[in-house]
Protein backbone atom coordinates (compact mmCIF):
# COMPACT_ATOMS: atom_id res chain seq x y z
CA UNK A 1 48.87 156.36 -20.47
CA UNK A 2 51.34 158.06 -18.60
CA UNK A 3 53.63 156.74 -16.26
CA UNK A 4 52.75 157.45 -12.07
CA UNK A 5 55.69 160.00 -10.78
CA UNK A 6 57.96 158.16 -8.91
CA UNK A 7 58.99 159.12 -5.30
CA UNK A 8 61.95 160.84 -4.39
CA UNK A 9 64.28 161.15 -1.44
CA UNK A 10 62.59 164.80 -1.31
CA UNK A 11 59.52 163.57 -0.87
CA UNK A 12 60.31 161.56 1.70
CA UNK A 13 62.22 163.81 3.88
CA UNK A 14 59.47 166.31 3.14
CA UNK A 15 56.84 163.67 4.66
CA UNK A 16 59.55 162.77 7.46
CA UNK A 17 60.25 166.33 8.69
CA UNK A 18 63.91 165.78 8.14
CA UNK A 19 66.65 166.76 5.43
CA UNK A 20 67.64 164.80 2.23
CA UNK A 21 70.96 163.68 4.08
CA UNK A 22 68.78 162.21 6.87
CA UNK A 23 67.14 159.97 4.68
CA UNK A 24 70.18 158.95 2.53
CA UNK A 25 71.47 157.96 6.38
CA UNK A 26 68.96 155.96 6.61
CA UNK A 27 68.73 154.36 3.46
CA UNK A 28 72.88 153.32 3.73
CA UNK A 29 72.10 151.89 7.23
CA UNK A 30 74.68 154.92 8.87
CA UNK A 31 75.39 154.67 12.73
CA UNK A 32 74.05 158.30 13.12
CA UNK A 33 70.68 158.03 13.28
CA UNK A 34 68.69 157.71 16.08
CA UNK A 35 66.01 155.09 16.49
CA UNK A 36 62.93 157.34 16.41
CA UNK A 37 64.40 159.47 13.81
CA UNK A 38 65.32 156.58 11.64
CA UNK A 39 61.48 154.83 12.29
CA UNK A 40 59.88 157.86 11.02
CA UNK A 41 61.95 157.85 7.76
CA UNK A 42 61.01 154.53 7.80
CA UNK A 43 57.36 154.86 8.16
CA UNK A 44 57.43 157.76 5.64
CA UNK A 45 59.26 155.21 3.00
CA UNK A 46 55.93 152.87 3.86
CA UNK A 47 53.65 155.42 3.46
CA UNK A 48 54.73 156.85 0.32
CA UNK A 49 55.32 153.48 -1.11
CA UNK A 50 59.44 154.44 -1.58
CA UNK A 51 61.07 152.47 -3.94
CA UNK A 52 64.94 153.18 -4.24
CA UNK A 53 66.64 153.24 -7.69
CA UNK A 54 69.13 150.72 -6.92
CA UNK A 55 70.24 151.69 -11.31
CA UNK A 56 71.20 155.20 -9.95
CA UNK A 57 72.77 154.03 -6.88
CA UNK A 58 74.63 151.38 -9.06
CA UNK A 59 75.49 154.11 -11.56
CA UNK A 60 76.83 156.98 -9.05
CA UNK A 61 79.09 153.77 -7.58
CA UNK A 62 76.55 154.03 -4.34
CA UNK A 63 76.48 150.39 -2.29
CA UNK A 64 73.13 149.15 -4.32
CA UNK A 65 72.04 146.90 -1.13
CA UNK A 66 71.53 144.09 -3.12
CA UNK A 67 73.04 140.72 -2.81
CA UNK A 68 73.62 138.01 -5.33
CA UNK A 69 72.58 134.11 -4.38
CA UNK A 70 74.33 131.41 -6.77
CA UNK A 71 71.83 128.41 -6.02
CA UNK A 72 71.33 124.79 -7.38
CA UNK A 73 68.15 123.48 -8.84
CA UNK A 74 65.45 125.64 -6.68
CA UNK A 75 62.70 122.63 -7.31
CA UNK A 76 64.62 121.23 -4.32
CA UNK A 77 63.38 121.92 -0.83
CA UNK A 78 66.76 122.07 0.57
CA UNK A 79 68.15 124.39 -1.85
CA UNK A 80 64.57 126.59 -1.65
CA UNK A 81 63.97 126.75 1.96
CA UNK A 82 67.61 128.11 1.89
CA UNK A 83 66.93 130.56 -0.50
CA UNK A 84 63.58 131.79 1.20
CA UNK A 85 65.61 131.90 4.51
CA UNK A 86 68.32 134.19 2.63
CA UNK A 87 65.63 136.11 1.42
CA UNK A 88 63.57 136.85 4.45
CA UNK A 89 67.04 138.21 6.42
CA UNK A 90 68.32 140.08 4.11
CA UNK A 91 65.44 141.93 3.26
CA UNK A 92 64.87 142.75 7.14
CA UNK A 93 68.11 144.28 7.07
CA UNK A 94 66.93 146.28 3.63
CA UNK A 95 68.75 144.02 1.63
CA UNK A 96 67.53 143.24 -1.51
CA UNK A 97 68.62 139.71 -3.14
CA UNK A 98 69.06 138.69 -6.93
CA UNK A 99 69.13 134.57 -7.38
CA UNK A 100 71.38 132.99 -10.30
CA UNK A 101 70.28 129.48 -10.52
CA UNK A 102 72.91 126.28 -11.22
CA UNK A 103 71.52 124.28 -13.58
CA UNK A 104 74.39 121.54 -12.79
CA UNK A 105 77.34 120.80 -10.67
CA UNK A 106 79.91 121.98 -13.70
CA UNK A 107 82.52 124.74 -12.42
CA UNK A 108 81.48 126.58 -15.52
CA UNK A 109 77.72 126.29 -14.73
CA UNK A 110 78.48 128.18 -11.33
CA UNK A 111 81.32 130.55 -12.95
CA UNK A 112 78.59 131.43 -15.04
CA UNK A 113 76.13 132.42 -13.00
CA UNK A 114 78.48 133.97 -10.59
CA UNK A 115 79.21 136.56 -13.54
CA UNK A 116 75.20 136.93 -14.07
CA UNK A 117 75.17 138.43 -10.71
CA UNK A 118 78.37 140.49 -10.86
CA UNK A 119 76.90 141.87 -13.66
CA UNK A 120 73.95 142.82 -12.11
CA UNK A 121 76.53 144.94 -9.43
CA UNK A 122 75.74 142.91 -6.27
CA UNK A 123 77.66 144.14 -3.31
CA UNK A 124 78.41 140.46 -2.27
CA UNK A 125 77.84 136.85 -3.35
CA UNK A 126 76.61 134.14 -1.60
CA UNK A 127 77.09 130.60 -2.96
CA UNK A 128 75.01 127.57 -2.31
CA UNK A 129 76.40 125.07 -4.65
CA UNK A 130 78.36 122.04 -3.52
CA UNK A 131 81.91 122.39 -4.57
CA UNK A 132 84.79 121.03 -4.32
CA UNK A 133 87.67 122.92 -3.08
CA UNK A 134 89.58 123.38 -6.03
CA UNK A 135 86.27 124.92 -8.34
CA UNK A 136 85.19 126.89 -5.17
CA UNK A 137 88.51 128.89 -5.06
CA UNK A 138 88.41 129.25 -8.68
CA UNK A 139 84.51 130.91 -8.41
CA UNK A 140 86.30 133.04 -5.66
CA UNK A 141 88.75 134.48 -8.31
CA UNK A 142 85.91 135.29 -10.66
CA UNK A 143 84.09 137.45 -8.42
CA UNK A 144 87.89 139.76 -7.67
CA UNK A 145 87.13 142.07 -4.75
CA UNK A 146 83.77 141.53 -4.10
CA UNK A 147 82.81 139.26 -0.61
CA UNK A 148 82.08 136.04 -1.09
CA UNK A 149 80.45 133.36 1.67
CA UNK A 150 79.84 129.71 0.57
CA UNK A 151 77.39 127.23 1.66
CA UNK A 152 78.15 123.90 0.81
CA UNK A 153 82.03 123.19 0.53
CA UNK A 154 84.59 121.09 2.30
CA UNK A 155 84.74 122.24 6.26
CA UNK A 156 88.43 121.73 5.40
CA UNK A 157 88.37 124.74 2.98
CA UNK A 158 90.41 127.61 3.31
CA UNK A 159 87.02 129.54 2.66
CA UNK A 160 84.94 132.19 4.29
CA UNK A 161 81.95 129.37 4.77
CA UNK A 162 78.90 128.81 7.15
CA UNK A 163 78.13 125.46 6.58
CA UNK A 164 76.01 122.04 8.89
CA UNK A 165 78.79 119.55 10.35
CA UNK A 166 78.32 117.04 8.00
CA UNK A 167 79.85 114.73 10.00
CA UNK A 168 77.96 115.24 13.01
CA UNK A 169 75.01 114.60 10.98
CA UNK A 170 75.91 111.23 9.37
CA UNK A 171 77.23 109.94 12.75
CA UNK A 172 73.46 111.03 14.51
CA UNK A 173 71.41 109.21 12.24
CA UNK A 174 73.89 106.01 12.17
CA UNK A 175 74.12 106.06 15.56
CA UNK A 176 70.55 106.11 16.15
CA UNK A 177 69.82 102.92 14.04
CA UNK A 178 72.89 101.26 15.57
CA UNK A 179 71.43 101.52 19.03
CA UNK A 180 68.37 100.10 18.19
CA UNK A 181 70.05 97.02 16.91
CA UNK A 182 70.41 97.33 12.71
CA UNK A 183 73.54 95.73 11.48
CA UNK A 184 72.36 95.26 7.98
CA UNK A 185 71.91 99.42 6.90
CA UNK A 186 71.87 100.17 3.34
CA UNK A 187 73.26 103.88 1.88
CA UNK A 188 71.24 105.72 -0.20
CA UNK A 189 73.77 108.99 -1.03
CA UNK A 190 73.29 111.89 -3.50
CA UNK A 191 75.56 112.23 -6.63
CA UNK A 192 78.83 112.17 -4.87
CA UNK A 193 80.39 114.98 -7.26
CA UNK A 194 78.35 117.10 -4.71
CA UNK A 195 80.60 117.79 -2.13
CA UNK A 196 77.68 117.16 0.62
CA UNK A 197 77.06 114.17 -0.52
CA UNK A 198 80.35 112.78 -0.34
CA UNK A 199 81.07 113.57 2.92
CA UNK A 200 77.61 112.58 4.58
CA UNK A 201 78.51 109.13 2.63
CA UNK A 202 81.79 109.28 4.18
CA UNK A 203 80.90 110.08 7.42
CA UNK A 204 78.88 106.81 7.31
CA UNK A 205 81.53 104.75 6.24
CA UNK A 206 83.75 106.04 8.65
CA UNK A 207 81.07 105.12 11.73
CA UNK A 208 80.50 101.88 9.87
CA UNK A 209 84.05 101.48 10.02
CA UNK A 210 84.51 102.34 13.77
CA UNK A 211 81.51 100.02 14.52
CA UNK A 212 83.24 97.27 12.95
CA UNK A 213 80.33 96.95 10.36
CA UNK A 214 79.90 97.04 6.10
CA UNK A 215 77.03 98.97 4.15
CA UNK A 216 74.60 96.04 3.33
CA UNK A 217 74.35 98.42 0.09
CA UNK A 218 75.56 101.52 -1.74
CA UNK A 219 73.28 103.51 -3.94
CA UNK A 220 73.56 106.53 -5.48
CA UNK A 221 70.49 109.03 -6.26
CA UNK A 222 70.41 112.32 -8.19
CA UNK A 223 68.72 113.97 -4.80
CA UNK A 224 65.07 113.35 -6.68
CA UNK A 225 62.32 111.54 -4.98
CA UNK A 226 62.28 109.63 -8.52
CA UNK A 227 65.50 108.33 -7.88
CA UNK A 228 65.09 107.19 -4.12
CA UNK A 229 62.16 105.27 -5.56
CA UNK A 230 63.83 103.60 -8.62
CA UNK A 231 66.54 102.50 -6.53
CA UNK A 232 64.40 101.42 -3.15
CA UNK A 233 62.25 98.80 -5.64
CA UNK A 234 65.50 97.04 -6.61
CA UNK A 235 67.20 96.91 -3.34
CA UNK A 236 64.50 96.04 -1.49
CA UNK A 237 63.00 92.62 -3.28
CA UNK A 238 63.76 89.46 -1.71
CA UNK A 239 65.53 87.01 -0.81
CA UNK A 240 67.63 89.73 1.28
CA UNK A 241 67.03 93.31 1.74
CA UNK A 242 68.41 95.45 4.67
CA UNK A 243 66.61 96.01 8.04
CA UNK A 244 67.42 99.99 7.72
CA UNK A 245 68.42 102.88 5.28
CA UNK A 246 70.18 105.63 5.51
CA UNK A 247 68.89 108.18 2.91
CA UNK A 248 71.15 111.98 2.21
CA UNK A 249 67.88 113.68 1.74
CA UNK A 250 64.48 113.88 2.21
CA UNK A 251 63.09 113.83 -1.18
CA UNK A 252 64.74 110.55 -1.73
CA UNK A 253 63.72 108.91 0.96
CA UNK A 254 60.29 109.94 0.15
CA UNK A 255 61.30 107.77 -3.14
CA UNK A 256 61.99 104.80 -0.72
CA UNK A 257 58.77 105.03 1.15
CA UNK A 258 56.73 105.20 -1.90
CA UNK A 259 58.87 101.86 -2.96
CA UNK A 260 58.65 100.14 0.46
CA UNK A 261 54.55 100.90 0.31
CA UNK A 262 54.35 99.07 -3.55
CA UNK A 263 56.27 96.57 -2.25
CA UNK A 264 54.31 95.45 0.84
CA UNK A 265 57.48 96.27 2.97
CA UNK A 266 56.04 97.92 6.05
CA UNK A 267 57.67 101.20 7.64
CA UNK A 268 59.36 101.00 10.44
CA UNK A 269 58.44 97.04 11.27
CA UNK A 270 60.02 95.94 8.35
CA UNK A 271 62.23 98.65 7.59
CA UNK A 272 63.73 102.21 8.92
CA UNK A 273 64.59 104.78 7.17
CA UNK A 274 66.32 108.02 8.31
CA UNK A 275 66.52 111.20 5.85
CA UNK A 276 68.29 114.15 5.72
CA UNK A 277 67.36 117.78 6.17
CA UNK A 278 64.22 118.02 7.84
CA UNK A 279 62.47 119.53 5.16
CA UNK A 280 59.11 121.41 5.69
CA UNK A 281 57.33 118.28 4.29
CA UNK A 282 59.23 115.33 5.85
CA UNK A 283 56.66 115.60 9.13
CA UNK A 284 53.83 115.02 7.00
CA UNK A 285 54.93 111.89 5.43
CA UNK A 286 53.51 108.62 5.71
CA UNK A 287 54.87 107.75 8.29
CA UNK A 288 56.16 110.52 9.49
CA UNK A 289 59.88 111.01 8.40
CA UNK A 290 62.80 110.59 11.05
CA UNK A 291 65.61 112.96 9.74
CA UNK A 292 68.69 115.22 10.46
CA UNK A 293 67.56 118.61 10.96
CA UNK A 294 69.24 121.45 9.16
CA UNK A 295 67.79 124.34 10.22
CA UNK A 296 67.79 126.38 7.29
CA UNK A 297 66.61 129.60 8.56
CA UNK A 298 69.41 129.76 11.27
CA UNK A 299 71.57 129.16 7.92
CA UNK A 300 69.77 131.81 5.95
CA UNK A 301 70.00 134.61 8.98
CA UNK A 302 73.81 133.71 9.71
CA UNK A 303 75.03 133.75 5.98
CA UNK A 304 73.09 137.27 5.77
CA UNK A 305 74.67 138.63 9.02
CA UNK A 306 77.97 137.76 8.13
CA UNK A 307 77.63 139.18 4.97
CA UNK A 308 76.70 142.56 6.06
CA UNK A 309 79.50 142.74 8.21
CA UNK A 310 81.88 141.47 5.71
CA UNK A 311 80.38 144.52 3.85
CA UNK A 312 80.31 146.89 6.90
CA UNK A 313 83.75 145.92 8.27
CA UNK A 314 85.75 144.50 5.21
CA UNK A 315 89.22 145.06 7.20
CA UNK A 316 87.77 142.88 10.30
CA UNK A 317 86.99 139.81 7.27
CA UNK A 318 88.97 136.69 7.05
CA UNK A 319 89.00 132.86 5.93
CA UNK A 320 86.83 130.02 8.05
CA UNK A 321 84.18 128.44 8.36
CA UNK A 322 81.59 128.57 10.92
CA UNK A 323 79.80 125.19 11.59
CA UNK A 324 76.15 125.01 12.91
CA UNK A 325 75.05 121.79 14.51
CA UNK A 326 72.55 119.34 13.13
CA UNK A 327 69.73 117.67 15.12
CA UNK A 328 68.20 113.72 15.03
CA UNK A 329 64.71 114.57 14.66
CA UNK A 330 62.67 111.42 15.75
CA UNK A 331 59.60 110.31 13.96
CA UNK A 332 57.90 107.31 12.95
CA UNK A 333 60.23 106.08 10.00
CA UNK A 334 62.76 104.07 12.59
CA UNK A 335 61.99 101.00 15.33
CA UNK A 336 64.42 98.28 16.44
CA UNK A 337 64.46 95.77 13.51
CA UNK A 338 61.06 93.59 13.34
CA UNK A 339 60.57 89.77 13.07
CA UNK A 340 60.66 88.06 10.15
CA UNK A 341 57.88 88.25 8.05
CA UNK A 342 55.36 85.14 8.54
CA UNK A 343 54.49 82.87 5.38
CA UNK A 344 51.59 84.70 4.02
CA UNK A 345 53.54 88.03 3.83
CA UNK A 346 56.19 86.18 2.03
CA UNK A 347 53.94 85.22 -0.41
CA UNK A 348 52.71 88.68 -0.76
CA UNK A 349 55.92 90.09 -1.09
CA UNK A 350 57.10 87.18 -4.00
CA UNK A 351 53.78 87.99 -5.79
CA UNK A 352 54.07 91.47 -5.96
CA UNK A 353 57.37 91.59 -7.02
CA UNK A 354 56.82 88.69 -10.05
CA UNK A 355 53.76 91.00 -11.02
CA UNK A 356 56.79 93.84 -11.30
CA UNK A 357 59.07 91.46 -13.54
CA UNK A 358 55.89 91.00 -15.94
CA UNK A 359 55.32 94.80 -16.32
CA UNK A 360 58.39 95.16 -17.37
CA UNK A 361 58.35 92.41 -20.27
């Protein structure tokens, strides 16, 4: 069967009503063109269903228009909605984008899949794994002259970065259980070789600190909802168990809600809990999920803007970060700590969690 003839600029400009060099303005985003000129090349590129050989603009050392994504563990909604975000901006700005995925937090993993996309040609690299300083400039080095923004490193960084104030963050959900009158907050972090999740833990401690107060517990999670949940079941059996947790991400503190529920511990009366991220799911939780809002798609269209113009205006580029604010969004997860359970719910609670200790015999 043979193959359908592909389209060619000739076609298009044919369709258009304008030359070749019109369209290969359009196509490389020149100044130029004017707006009605440029949205009938457009619409011609629609209605011919245009697809541009990014291999033979690659090969004749063209700007391809696509860009590379280094990304950690996609199954994550943080790390996806970022990516979808990316996606969606770039490709309104006829972008296309290539992801590399990290399979781990090693500097080779990401030196690895930085070259994946170098070798694909990218005209820039964006980088949403959480490094530390040190591995991040390295990952620079590795991709030479090419532009490179990062996601998730220290604020501190001498780094071309768009990143959420982490502190801000940790301080607006510890400051919101604070003034409704916890003293006894556990913290739930992420694997603190992720830079993020050190300095959201951190930033905790250091309000802790200023409040005069201790973590009634530290925990660490791998970012899973599995891991929020193994670790919720031990901390929260009696004799003693905090009146509030602070959780670095929404899919663990899903874990802890799912714990809380098993264990008769009732959400917020018993216990609040505060994520982190505002995922698209956290709203529909049971109870609803009070969180810090990242918005994601502000991240997504800023990274991509910046990028561009690194790419449009390479002499105008240099090092900093840009940090976007974070917002307390206020659900049904959080109340001013409850009474004390009455005798039957003691019971309850003892019951359920010597049924646990026989399960695992």
């Amino acid at each position: 069967m043979n193959k359908p003839k592909s389209v060619t600029l000739d076609d298009v400009a044919r369709h258009a009503g304008v030359s070749y060099q019109t369209v290969s303005r359009v196509l490389n985003q020149a100044a130029q063109v004017s707006e009605k000129t440029r949205s009938r090349v457009e619409a011609a590129m629609n209605e011919l269903n245009y697809v541009p050989n990014r291999m033979a603009q690659q090969l004749a050392g063209k700007q391809s228009f696509t860009l590379g994504l280094a990304s950690t563990n996609l199954a994550l909604n943080a790390p996806s909605q970022g990516a979808s975000a990316i996606k969606t901006r770039a490709n309104q700005l006829g972008y296309h984008v290539v992801i590399s995925m990290v399979e781990d937090l090693q500097l080779k993993s990401c030196r690895a899949a930085v070259n994946e996309l170098i070798a694909q040609r990218v005209d820039g690299i964006l980088i949403n794994v959480p490094l530390e300083t040190d591995n991040a400039q390295q990952v620079k080095q590795c991709c030479g002259n090419l532009p490179v923004l990062f996601l998730d490193v220290d604020p501190q960084a001498n780094l071309l970065s768009i990143l959420f104030d982490p502190q801000e963050g940790a301080m607006q959900g510890l400051e919101h259980l604070l003034a409704l009158g916890h003293r006894q907050i556990a913290l739930l972090t992420g694997p603190l070789e992720s830079v993020s999740a050190r300095l959201r833990y951190e930033g905790w401690l250091t309000g802790l600190t200023a409040h005069q107060l201790e973590a009634f517990s530290v925990l660490h999670g791998d970012w899973s909802s599995a891991s929020g949940y193994q670790l919720a079941l031990n901390l929260l059996n009696p004799p003693q168990r905090p009146t509030a947790i602070l959780v670095a991400n929404d899919q663990m503190a899903l874990g802890v809600l799912r714990a809380a529920h098993q264990l008769g511990v009732t959400v917020p009366q018993q216990l609040s809990v505060v994520g982190y991220d505002d995922t698209e799911d956290s709203a529909y939780f049971q109870p609803p999920l009070t969180t810090i809002a990242q918005d994601f798609r502000l991240s997504g269209r800023e990274s991509v803007n910046r990028m561009v113009q690194m790419l449009q205006h390479p002499q105008q580029t240099s090092p900093g970060s840009l940090l976007l604010n974070t917002r307390l969004m206020l659900r049904q997860t959080t109340s001013a700590p409850g009474e004390s359970p009455d005798s039957a719910q003691s019971l309850a609670l003892e019951l359920k969690r010597i049924a646990r200790q026989l399960e695992q015999l």
